[in-house]
PDB file of N, CA and C in Angstrom:
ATOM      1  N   UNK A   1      16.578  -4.154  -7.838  1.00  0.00           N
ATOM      2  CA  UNK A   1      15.213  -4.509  -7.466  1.00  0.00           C
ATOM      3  C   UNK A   1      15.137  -6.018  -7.313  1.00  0.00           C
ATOM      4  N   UNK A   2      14.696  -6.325  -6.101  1.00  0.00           N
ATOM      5  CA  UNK A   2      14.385  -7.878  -6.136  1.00  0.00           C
ATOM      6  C   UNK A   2      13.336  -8.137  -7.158  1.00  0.00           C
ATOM      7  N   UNK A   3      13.889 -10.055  -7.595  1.00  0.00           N
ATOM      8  CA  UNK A   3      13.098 -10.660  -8.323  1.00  0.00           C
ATOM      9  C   UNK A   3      11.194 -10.602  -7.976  1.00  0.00           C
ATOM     10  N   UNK A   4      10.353  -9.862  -8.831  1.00  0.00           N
ATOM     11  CA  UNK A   4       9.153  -9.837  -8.949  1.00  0.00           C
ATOM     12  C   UNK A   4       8.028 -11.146  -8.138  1.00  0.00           C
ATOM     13  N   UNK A   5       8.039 -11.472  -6.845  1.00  0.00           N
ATOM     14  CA  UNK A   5       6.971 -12.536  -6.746  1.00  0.00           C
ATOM     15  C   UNK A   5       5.897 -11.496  -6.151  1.00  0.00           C
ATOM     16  N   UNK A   6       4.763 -12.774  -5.902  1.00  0.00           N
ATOM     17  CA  UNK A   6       3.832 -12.027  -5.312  1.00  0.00           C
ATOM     18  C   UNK A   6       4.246 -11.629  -4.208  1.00  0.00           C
ATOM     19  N   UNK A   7       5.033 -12.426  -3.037  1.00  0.00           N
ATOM     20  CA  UNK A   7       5.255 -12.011  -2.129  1.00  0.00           C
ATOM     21  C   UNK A   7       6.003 -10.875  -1.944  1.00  0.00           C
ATOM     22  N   UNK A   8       6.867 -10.114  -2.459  1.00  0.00           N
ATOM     23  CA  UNK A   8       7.469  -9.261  -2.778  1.00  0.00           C
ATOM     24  C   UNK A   8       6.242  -7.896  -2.835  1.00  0.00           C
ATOM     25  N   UNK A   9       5.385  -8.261  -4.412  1.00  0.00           N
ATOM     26  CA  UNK A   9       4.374  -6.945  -4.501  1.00  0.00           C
ATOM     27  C   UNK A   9       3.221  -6.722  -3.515  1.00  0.00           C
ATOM     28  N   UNK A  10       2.764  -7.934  -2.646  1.00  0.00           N
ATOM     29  CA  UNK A  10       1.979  -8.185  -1.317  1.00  0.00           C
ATOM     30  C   UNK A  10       3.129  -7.056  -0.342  1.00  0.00           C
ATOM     31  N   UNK A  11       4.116  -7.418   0.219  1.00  0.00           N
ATOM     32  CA  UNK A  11       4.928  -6.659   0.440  1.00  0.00           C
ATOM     33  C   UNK A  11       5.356  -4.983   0.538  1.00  0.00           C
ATOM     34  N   UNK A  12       5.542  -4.897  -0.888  1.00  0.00           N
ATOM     35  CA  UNK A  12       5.551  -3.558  -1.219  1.00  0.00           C
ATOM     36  C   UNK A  12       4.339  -2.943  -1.408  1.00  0.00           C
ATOM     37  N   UNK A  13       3.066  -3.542  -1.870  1.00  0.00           N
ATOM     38  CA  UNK A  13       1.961  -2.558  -1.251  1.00  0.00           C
ATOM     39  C   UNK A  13       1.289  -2.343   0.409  1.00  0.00           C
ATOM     40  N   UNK A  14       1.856  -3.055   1.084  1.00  0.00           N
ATOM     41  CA  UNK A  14       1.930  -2.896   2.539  1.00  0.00           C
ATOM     42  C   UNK A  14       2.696  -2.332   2.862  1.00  0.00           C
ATOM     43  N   UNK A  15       3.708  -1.773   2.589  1.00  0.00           N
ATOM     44  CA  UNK A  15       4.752  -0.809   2.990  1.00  0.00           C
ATOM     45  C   UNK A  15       4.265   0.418   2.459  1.00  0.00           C
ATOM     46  N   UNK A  16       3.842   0.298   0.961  1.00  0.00           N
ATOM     47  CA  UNK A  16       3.899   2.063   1.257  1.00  0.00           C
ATOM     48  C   UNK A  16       1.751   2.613   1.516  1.00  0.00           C
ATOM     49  N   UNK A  17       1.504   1.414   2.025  1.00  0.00           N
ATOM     50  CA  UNK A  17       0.480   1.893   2.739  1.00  0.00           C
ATOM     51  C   UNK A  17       0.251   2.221   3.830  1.00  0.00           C
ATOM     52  N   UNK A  18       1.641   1.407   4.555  1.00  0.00           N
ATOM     53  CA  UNK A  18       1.923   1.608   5.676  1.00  0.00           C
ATOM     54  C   UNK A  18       2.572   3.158   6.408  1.00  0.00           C
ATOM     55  N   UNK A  19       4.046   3.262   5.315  1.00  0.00           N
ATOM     56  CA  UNK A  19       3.946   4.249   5.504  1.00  0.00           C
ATOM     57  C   UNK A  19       3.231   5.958   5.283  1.00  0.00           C
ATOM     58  N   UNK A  20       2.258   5.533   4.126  1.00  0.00           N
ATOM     59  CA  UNK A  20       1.331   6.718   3.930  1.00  0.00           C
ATOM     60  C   UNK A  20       0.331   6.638   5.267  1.00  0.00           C
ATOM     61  N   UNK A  21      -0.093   5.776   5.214  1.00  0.00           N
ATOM     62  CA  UNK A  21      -0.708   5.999   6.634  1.00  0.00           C
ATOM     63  C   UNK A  21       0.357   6.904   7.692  1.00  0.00           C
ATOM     64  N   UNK A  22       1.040   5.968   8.393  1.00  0.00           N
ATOM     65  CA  UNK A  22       1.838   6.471   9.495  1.00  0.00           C
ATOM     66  C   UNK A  22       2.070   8.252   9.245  1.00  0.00           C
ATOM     67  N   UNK A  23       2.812   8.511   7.468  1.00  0.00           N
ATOM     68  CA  UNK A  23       2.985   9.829   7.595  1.00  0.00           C
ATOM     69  C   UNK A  23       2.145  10.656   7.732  1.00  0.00           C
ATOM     70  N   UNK A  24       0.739  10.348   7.186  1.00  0.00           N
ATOM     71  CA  UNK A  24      -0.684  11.072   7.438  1.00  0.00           C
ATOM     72  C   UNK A  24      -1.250  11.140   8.468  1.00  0.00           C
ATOM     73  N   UNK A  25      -1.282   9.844   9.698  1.00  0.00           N
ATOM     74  CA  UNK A  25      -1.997  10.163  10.798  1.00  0.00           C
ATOM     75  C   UNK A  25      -0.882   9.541  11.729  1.00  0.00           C
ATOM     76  N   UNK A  26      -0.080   9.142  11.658  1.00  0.00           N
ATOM     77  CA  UNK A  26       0.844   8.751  13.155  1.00  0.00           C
ATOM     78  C   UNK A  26       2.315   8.800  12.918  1.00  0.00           C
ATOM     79  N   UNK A  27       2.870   9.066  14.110  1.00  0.00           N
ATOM     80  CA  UNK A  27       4.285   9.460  13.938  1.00  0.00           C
ATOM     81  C   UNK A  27       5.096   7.720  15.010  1.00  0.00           C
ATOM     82  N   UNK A  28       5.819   7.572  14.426  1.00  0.00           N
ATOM     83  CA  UNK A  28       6.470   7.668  13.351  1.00  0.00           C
ATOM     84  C   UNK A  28       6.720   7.210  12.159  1.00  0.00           C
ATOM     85  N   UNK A  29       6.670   7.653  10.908  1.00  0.00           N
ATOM     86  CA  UNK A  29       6.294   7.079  10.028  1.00  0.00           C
ATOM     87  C   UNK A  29       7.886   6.456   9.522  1.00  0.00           C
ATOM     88  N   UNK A  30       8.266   4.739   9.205  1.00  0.00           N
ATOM     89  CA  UNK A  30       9.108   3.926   8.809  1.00  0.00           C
ATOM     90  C   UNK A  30      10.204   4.787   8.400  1.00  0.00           C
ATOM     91  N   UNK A  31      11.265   4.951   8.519  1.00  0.00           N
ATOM     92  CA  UNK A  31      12.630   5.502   7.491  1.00  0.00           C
ATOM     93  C   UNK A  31      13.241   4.583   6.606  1.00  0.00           C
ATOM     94  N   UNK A  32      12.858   3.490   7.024  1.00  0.00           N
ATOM     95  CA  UNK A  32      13.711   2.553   6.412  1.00  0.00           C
ATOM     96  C   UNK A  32      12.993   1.488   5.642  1.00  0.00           C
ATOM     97  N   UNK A  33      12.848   0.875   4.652  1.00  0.00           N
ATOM     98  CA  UNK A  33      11.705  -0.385   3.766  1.00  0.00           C
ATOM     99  C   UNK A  33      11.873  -1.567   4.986  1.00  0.00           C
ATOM    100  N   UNK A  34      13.616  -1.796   5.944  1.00  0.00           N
ATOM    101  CA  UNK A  34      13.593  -2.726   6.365  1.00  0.00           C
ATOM    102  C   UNK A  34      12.346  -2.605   7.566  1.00  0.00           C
ATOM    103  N   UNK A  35      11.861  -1.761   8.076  1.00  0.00           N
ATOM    104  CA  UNK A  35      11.261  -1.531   9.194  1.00  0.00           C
ATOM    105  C   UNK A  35       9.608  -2.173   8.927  1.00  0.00           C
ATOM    106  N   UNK A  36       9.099  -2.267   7.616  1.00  0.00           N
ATOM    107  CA  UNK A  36       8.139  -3.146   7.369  1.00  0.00           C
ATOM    108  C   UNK A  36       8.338  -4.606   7.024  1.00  0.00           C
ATOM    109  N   UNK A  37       7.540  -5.318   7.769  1.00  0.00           N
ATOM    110  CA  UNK A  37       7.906  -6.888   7.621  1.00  0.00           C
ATOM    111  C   UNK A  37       6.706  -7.218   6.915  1.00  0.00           C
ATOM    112  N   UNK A  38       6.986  -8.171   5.878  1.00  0.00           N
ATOM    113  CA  UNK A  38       6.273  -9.324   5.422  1.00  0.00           C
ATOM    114  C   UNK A  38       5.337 -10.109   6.389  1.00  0.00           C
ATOM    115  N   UNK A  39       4.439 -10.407   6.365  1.00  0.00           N
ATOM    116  CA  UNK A  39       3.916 -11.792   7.301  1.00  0.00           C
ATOM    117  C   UNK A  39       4.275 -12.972   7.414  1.00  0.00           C
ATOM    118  N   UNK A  40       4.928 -13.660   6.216  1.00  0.00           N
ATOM    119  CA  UNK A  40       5.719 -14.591   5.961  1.00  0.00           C
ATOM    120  C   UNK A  40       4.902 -16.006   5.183  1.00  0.00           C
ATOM    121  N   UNK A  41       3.332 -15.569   5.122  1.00  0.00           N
ATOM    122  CA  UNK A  41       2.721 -16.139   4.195  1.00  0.00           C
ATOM    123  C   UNK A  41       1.764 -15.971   3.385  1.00  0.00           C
ATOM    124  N   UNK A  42       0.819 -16.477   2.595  1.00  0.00           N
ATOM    125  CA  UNK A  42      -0.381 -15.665   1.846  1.00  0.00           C
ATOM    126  C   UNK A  42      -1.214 -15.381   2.830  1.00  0.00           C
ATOM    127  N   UNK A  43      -1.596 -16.050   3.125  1.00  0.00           N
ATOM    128  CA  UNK A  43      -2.695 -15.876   4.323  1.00  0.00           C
ATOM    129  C   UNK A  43      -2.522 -14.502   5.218  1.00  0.00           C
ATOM    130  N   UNK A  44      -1.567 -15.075   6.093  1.00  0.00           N
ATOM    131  CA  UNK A  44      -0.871 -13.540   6.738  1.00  0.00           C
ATOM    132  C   UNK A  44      -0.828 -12.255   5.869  1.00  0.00           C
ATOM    133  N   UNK A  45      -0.541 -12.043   4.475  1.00  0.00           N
ATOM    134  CA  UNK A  45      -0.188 -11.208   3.835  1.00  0.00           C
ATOM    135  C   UNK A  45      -1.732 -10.760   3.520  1.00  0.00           C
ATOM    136  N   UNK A  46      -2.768 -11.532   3.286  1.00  0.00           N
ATOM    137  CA  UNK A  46      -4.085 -11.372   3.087  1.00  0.00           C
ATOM    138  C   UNK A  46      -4.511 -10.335   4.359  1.00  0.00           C
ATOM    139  N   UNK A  47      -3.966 -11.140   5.452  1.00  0.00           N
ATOM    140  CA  UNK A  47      -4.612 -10.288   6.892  1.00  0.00           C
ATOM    141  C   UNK A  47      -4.470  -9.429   6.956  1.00  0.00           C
ATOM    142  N   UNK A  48      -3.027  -8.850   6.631  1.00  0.00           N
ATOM    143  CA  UNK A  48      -2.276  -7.929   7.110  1.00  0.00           C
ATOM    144  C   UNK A  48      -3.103  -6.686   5.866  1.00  0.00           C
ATOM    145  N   UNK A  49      -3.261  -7.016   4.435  1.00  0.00           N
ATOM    146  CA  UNK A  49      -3.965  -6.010   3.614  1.00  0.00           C
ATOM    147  C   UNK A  49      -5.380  -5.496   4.130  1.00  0.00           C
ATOM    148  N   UNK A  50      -5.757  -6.489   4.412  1.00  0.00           N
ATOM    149  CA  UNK A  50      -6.974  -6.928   4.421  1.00  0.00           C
ATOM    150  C   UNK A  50      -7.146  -5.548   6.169  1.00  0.00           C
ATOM    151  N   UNK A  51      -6.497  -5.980   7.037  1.00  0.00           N
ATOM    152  CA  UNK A  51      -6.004  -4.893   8.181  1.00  0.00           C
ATOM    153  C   UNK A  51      -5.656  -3.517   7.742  1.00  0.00           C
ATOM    154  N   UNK A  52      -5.195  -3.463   6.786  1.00  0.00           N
ATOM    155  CA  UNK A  52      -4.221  -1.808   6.743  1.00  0.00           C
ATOM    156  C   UNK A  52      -5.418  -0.903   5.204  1.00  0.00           C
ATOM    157  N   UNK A  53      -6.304  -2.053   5.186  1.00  0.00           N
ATOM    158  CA  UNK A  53      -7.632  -1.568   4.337  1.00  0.00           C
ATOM    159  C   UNK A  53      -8.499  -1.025   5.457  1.00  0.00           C
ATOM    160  N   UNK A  54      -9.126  -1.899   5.882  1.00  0.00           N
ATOM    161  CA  UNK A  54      -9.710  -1.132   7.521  1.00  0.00           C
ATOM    162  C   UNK A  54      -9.515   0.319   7.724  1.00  0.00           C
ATOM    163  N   UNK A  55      -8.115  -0.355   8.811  1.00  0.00           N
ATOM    164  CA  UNK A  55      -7.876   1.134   9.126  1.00  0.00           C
ATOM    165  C   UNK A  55      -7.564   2.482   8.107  1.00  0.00           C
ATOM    166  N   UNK A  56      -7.372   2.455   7.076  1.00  0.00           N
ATOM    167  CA  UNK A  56      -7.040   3.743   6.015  1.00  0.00           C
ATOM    168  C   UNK A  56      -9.176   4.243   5.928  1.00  0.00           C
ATOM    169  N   UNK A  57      -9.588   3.269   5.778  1.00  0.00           N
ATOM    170  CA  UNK A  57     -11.007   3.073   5.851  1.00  0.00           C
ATOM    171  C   UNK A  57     -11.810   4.245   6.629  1.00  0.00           C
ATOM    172  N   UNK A  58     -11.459   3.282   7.619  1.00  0.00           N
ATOM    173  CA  UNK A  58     -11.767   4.442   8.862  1.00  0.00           C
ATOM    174  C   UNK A  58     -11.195   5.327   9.291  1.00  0.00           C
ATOM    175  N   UNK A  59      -9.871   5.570   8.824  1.00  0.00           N
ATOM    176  CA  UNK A  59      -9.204   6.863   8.923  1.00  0.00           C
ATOM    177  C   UNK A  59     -10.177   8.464   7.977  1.00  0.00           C
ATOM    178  N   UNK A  60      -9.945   7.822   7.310  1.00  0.00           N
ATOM    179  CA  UNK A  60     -10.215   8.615   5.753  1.00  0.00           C
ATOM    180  C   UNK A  60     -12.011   8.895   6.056  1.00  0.00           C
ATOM    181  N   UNK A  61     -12.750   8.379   6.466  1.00  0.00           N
ATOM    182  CA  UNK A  61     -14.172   7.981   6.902  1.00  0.00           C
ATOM    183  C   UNK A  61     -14.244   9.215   7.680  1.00  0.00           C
ATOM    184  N   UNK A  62     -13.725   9.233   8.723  1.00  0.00           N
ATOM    185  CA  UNK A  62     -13.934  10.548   9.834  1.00  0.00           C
ATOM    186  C   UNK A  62     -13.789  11.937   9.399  1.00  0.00           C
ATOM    187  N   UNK A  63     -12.830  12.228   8.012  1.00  0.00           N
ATOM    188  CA  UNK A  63     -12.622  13.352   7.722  1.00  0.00           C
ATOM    189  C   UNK A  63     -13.832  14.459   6.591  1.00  0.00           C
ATOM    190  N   UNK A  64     -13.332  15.316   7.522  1.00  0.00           N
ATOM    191  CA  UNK A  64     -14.530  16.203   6.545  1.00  0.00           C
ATOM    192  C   UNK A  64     -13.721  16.725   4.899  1.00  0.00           C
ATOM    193  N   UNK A  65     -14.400  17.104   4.170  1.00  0.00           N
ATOM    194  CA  UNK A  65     -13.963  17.367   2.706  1.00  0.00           C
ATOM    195  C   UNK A  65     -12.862  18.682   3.004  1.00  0.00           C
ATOM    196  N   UNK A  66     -13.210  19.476   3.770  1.00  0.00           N
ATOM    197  CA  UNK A  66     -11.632  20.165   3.854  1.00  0.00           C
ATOM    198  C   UNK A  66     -10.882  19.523   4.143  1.00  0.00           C
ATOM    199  N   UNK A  67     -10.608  18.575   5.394  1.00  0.00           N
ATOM    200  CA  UNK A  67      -9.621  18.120   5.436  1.00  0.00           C
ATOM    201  C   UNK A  67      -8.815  17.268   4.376  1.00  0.00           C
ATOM    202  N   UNK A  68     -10.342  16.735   3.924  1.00  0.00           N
ATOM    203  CA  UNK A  68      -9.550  15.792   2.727  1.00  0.00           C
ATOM    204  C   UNK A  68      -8.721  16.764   1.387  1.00  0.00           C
ATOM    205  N   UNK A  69      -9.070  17.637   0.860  1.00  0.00           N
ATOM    206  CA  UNK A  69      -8.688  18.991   0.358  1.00  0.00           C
ATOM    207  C   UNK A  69      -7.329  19.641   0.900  1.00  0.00           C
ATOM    208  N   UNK A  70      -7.269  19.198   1.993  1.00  0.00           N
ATOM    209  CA  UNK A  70      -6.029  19.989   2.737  1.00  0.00           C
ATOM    210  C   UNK A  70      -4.743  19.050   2.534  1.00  0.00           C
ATOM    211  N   UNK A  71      -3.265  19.987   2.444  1.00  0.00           N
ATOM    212  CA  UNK A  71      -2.214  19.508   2.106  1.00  0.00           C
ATOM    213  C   UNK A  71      -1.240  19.347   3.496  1.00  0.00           C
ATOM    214  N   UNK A  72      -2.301  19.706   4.570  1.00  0.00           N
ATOM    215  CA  UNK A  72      -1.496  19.352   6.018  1.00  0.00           C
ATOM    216  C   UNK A  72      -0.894  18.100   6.211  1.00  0.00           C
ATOM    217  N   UNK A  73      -2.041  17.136   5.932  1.00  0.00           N
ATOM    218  CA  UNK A  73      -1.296  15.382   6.575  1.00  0.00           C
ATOM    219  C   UNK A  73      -0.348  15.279   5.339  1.00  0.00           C
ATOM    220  N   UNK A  74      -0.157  15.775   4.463  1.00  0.00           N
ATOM    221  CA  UNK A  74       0.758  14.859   3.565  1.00  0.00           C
ATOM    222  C   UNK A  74       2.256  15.871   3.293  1.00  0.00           C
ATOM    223  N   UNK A  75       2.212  16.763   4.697  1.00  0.00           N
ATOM    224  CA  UNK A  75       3.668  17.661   4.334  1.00  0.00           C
ATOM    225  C   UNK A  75       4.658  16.442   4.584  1.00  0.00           C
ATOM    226  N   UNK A  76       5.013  15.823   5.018  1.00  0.00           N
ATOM    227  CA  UNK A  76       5.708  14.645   5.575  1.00  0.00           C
ATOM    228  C   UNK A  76       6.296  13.820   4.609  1.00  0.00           C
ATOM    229  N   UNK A  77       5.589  13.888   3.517  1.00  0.00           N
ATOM    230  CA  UNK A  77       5.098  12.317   2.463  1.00  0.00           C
ATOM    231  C   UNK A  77       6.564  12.910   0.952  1.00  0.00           C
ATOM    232  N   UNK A  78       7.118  11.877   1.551  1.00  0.00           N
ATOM    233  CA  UNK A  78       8.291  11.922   0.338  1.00  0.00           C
ATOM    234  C   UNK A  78       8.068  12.022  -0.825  1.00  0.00           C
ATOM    235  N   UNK A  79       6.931  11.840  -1.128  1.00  0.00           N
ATOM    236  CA  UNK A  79       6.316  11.888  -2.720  1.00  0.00           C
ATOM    237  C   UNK A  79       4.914  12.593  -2.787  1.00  0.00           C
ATOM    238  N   UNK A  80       4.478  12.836  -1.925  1.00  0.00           N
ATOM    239  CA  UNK A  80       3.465  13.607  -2.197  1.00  0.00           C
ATOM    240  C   UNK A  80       3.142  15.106  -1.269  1.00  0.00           C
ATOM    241  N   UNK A  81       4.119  15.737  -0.988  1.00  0.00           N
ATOM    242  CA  UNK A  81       3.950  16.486  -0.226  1.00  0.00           C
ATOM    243  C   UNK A  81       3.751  17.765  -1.065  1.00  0.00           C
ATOM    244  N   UNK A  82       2.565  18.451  -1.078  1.00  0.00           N
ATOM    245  CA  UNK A  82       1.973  19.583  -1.921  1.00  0.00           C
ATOM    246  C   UNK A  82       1.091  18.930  -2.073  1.00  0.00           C
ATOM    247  N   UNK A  83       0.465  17.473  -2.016  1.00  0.00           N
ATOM    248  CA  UNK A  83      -0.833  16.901  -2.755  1.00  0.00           C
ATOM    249  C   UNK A  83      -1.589  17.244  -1.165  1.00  0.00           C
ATOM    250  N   UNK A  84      -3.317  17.303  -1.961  1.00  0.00           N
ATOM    251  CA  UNK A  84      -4.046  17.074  -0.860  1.00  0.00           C
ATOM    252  C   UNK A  84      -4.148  15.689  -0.510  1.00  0.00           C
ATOM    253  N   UNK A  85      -4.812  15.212   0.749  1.00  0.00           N
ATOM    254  CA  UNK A  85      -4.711  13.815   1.112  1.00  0.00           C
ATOM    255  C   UNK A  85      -5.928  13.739   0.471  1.00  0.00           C
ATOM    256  N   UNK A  86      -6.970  14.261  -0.198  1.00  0.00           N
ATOM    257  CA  UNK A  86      -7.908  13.227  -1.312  1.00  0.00           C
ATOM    258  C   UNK A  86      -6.781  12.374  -2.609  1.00  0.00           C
ATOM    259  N   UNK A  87      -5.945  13.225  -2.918  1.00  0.00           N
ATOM    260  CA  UNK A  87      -5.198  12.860  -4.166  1.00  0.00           C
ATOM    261  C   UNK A  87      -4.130  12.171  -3.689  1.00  0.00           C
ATOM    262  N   UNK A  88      -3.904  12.110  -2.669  1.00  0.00           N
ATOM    263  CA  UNK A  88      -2.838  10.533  -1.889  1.00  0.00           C
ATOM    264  C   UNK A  88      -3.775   9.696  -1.770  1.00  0.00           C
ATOM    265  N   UNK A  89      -5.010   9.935  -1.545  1.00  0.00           N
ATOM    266  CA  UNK A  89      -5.720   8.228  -0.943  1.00  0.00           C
ATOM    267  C   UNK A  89      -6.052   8.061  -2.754  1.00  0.00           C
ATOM    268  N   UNK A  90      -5.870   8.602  -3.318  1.00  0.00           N
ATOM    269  CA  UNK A  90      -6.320   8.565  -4.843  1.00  0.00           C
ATOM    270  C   UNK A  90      -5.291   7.885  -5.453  1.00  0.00           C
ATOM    271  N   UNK A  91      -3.790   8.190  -5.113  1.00  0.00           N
ATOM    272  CA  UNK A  91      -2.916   7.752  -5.795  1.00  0.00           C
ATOM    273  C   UNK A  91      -2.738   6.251  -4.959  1.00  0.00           C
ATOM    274  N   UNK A  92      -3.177   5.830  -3.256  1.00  0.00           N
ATOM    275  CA  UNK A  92      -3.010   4.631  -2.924  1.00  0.00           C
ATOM    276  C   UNK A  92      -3.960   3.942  -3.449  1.00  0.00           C
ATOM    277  N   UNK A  93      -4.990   4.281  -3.959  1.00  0.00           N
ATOM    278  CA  UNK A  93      -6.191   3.533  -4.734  1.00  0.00           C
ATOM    279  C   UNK A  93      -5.280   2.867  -6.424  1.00  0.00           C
ATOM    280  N   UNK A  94      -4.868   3.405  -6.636  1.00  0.00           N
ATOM    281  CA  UNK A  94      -4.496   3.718  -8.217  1.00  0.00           C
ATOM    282  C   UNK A  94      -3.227   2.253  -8.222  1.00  0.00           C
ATOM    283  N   UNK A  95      -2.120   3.010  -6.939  1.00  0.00           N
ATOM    284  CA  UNK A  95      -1.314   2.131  -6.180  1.00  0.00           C
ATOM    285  C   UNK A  95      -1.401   0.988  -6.405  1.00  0.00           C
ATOM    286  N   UNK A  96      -2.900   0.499  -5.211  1.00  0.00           N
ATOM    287  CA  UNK A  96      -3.124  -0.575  -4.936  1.00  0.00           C
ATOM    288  C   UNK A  96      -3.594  -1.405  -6.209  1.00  0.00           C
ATOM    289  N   UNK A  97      -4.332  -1.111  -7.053  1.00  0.00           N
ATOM    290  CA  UNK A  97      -4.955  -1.693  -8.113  1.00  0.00           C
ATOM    291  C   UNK A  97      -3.699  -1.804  -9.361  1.00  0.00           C
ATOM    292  N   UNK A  98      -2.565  -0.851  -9.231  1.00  0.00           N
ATOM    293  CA  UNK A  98      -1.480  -1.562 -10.328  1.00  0.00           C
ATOM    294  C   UNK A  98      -1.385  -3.122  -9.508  1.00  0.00           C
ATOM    295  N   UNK A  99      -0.819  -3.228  -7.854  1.00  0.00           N
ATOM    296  CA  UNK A  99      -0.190  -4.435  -7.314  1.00  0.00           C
ATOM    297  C   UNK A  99      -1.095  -5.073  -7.697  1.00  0.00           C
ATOM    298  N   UNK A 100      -2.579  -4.810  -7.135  1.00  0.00           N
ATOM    299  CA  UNK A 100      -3.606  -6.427  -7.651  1.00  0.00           C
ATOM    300  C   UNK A 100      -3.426  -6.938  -9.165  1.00  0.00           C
ATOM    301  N   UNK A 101      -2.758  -5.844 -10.410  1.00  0.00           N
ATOM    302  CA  UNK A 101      -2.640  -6.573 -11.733  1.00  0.00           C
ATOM    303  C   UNK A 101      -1.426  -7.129 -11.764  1.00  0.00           C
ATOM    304  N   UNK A 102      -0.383  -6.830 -10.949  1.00  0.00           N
ATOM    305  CA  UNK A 102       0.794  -7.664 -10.974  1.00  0.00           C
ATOM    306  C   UNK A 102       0.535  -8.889 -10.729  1.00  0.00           C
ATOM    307  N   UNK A 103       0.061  -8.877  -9.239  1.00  0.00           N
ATOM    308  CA  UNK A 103       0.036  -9.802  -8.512  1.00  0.00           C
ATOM    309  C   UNK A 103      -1.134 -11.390  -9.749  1.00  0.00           C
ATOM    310  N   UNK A 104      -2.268 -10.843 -10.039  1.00  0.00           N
ATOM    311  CA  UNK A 104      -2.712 -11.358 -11.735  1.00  0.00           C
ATOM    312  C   UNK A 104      -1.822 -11.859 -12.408  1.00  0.00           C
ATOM    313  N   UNK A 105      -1.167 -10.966 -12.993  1.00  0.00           N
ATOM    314  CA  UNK A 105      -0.228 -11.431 -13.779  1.00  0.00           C
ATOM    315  C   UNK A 105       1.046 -12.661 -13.601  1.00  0.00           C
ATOM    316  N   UNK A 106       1.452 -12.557 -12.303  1.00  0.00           N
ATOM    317  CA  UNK A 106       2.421 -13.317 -11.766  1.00  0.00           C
ATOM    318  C   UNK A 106       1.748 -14.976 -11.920  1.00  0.00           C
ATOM    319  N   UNK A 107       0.269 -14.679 -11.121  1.00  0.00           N
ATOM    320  CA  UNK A 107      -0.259 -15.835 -11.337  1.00  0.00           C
ATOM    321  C   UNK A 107      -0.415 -16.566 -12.542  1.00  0.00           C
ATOM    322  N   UNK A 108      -0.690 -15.645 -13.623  1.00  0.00           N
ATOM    323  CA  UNK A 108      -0.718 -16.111 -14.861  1.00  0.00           C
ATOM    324  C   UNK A 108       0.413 -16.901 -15.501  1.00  0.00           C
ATOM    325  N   UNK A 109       1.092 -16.053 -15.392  1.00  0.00           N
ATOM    326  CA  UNK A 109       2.488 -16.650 -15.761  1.00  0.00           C
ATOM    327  C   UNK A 109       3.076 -18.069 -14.833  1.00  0.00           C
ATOM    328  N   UNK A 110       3.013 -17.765 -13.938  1.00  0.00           N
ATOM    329  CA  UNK A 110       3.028 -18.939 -12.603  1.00  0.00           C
ATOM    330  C   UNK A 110       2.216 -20.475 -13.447  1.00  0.00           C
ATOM    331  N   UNK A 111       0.899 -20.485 -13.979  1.00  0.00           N
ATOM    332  CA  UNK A 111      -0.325 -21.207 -14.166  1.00  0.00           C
ATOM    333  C   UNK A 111       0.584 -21.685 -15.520  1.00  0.00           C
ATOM    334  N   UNK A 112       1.346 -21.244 -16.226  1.00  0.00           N
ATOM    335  CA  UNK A 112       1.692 -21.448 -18.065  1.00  0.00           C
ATOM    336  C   UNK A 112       2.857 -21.888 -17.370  1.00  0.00           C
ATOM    337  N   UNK A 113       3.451 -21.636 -16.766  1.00  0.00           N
ATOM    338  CA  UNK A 113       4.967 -22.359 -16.593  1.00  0.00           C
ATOM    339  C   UNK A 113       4.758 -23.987 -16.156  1.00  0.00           C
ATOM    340  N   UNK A 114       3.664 -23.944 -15.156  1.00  0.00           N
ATOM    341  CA  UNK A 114       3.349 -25.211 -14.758  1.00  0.00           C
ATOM    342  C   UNK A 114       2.416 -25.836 -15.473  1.00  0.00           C
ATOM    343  N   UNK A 115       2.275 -25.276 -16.637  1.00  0.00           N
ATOM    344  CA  UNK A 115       1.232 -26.402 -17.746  1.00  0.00           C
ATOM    345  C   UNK A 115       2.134 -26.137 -18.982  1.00  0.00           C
ATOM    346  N   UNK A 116       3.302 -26.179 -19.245  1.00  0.00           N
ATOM    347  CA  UNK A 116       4.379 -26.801 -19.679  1.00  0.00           C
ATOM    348  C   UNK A 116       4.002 -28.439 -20.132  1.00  0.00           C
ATOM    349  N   UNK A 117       4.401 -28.936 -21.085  1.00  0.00           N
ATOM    350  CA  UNK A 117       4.160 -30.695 -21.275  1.00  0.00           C
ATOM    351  C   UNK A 117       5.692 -30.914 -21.025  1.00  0.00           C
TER     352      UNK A 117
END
């Protein structure tokens, strides 16, 4: 496992939002981690969440409660296939909110290293 930065967990929660998306509503969904790129800065990495929030948004928005109930979009999903897609957008909720305490934490630690005497 690469060394823990933010950029890294910015990263990895764009990837597998990326690919839960893709496997739920578009084909083709990534095979590979290399196939998602970084933005290459905070800002960018902001956009790019800040983008792939949107669209899951409005994906998820259009569907009626069966669908959300239904285990169709997520036959695909390497880890969640038997779940309904309420309990995938449940587990990318859950997901997303571990990375935002990493990403906390990193800072924290980041803030004490540099207030060192």
């Amino acid at each position: 496992m690469p060394a823990l930065t933010i950029g890294w967990v910015t990263w990895h929660t764009g990837y597998w939002w990326t690919a839960t998306d893709r496997h739920c509503f578009r084909d083709p969904a990534p095979s590979e981690h290399e196939e998602v790129f970084w933005p290459g800065t905070a800002e960018g990495a902001v956009e790019w969440l800040r983008g792939l929030h949107e669209q899951w948004r409005a994906l998820l928005d259009g569907l009626t409660d069966a669908e959300l109930d239904s285990a169709e979009r997520t036959a695909t999903l390497p880890w969640g296939a038997g779940m309904s897609l309420g309990d995938v957008a449940g587990w990318v909720n859950v997901e997303l909110t571990k990375n935002v305490a990493e990403i906390g934490l990193l800072r924290v630690l980041h803030g004490a290293r540099n207030a060192r005497p």
